[in-house]
C-alpha atoms as a PDB file:
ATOM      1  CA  UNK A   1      48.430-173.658 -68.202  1.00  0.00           C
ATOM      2  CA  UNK A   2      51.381-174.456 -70.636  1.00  0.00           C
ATOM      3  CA  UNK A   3      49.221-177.538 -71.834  1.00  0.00           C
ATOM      4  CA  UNK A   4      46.033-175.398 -72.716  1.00  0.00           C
ATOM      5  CA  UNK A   5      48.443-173.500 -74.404  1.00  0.00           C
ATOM      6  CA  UNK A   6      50.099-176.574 -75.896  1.00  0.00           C
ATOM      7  CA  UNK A   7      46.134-177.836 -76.876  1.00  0.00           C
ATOM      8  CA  UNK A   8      45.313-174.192 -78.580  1.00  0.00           C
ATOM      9  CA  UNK A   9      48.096-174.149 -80.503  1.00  0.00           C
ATOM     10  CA  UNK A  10      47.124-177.832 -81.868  1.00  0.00           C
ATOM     11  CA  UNK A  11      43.465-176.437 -82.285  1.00  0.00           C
ATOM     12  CA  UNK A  12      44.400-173.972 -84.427  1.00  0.00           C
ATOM     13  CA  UNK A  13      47.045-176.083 -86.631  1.00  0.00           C
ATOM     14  CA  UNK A  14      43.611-178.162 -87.319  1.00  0.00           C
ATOM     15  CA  UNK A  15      41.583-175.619 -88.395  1.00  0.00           C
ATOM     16  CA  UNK A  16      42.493-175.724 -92.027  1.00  0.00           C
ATOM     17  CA  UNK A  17      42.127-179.450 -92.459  1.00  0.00           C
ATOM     18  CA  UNK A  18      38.999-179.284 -90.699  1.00  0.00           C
ATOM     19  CA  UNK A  19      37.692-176.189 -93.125  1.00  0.00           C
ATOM     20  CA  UNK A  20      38.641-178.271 -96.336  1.00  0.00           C
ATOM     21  CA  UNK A  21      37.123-181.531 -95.029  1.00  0.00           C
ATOM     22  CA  UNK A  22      33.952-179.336 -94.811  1.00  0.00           C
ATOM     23  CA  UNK A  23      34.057-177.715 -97.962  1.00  0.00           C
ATOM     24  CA  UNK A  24      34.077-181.354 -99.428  1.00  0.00           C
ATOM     25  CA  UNK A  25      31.129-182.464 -97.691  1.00  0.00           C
ATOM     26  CA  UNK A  26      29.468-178.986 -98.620  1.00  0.00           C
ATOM     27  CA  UNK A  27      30.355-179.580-101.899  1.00  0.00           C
ATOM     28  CA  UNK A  28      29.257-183.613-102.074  1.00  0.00           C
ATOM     29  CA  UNK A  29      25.522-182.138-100.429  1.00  0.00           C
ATOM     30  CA  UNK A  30      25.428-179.436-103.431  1.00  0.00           C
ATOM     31  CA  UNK A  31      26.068-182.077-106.064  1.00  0.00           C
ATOM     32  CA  UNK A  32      23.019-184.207-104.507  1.00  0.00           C
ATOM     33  CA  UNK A  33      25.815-187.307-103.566  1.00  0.00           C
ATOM     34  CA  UNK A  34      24.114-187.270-100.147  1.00  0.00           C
ATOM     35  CA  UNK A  35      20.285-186.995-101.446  1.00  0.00           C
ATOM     36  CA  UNK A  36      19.707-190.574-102.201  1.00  0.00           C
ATOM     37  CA  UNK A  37      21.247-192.024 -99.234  1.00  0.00           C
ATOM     38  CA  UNK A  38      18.899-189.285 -97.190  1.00  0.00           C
ATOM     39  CA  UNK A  39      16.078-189.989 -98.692  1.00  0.00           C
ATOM     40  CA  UNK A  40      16.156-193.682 -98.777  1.00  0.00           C
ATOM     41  CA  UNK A  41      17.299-193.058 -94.769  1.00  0.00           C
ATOM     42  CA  UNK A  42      14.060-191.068 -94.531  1.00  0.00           C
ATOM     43  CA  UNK A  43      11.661-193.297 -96.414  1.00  0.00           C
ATOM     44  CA  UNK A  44      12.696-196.376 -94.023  1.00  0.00           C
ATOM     45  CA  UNK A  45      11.860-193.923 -91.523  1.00  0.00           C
ATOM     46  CA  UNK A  46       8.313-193.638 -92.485  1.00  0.00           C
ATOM     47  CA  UNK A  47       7.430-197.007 -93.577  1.00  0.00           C
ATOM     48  CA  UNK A  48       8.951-198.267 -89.968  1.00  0.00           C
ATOM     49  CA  UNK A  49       6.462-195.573 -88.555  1.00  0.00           C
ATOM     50  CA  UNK A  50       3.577-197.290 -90.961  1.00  0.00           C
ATOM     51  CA  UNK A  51       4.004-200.692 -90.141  1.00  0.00           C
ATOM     52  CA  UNK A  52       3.988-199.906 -86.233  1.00  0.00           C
ATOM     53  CA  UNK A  53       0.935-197.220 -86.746  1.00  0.00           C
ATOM     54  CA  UNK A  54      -0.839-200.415 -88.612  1.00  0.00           C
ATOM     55  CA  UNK A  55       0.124-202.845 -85.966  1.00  0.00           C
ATOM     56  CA  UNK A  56      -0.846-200.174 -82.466  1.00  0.00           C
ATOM     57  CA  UNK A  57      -4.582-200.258 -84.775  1.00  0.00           C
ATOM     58  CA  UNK A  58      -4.662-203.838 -84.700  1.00  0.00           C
ATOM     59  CA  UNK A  59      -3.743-204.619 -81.546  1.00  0.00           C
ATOM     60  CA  UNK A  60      -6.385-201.633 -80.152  1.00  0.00           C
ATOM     61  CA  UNK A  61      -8.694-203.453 -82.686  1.00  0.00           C
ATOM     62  CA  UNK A  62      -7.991-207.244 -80.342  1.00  0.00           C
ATOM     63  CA  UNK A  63      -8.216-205.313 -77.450  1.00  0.00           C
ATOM     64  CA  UNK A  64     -11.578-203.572 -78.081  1.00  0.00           C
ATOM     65  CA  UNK A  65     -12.972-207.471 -78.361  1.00  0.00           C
ATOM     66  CA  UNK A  66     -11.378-208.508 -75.994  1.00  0.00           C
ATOM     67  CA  UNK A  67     -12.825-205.826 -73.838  1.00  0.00           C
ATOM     68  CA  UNK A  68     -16.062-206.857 -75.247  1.00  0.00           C
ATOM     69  CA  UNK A  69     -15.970-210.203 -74.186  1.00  0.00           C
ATOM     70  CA  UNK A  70     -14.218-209.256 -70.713  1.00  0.00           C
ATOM     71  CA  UNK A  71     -17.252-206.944 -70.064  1.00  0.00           C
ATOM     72  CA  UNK A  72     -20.178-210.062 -70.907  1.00  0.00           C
ATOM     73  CA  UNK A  73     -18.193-212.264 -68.983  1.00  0.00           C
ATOM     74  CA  UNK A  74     -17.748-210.220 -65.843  1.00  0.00           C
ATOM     75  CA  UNK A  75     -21.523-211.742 -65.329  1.00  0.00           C
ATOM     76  CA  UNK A  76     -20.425-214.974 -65.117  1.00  0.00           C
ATOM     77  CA  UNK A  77     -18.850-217.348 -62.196  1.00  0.00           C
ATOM     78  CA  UNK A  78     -15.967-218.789 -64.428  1.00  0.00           C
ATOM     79  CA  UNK A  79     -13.412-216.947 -62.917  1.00  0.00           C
ATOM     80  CA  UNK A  80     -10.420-218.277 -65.172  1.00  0.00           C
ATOM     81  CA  UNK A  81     -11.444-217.441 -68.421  1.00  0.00           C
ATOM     82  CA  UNK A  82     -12.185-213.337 -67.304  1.00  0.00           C
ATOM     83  CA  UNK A  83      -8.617-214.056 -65.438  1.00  0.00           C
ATOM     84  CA  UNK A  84      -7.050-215.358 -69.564  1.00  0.00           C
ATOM     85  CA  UNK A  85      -8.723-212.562 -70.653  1.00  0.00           C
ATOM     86  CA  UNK A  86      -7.933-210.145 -68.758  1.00  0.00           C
ATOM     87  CA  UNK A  87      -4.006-211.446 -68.414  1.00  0.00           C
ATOM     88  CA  UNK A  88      -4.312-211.086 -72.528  1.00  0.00           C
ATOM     89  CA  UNK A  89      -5.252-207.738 -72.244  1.00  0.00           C
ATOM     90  CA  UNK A  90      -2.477-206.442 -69.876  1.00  0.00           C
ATOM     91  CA  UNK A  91       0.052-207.933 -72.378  1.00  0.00           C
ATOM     92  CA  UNK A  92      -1.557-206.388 -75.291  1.00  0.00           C
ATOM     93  CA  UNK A  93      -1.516-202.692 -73.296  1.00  0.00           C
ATOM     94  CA  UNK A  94       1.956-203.508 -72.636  1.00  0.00           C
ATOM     95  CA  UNK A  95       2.256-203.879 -76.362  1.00  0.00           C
ATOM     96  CA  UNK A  96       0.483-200.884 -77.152  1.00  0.00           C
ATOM     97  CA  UNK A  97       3.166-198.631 -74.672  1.00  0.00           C
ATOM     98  CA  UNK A  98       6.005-200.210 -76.527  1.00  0.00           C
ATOM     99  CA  UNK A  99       4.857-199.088 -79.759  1.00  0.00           C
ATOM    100  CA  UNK A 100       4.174-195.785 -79.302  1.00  0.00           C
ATOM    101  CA  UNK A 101       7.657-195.727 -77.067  1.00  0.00           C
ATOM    102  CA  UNK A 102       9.328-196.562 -80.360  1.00  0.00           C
ATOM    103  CA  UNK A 103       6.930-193.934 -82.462  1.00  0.00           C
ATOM    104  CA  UNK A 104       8.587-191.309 -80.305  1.00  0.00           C
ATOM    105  CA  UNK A 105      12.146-191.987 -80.555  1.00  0.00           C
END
C-alpha cells in the first residue's frame, strides 16, 4: 500500500512536465512542423499499396494463363508438365495471399 502511495505521489509530481511536453508537440502540429513528415509518411503509404495492387494484377494476370493452359492440358497424358504447371500455380496463389496479407496491415 505505502508503495502505491509512494507511485501516486511520483505520478502526480510528473504531471506538469508531462502537460508542457504536450503543449510543445500541440504547438509544433499547429505550426505544420509535423505536416511534411506526415504526409510524406502517408504518401509512402499509398505508393507501397500501388506497387503491391499492380503486382496482385499481374500475378492474377500469369495465373489466369496459366489456368488456361492447365485446363487444355488436363486432356493430355504428359503428366509432368500439368504437374510444373500446376506446382507454378500454387506458388503464385501463395503469392497472391501474401500480398493482400500485407494490403491489410
Amino acid at each position: 500500500m505505502l508503495e502505491k502511495a509512494k507511485s501516486s505521489e511520483t505520478n502526480a509530481e510528473k504531471l506538469p512536465e508531462i502537460q508542457k511536453y504536450f503543449d510543445k508537440i500541440k504547438v509544433k502540429f499547429q505550426q505544420g512542423t509535423y505536416k511534411e513528415m506526415i504526409l510524406g509518411e502517408l504518401e509512402r503509404n499509398y505508393n507501397q499499396i500501388k506497387t503491391m495492387h499492380y503486382k496482385l494484377q499481374r500475378e492474377e494476370r500469369e495465373d489466369q494463363t496459366l489456368s488456361d493452359t492447365l485446363v487444355s492440358l488436363e486432356n493430355t497424358l504428359d503428366t509432368q508438365v500439368f504437374d510444373y504447371i500446376r506446382s507454378i500455380i500454387d506458388e503464385r496463389n501463395a503469392l497472391i495471399d501474401s500480398y493482400e496479407k500485407n494490403l491489410k496491415n
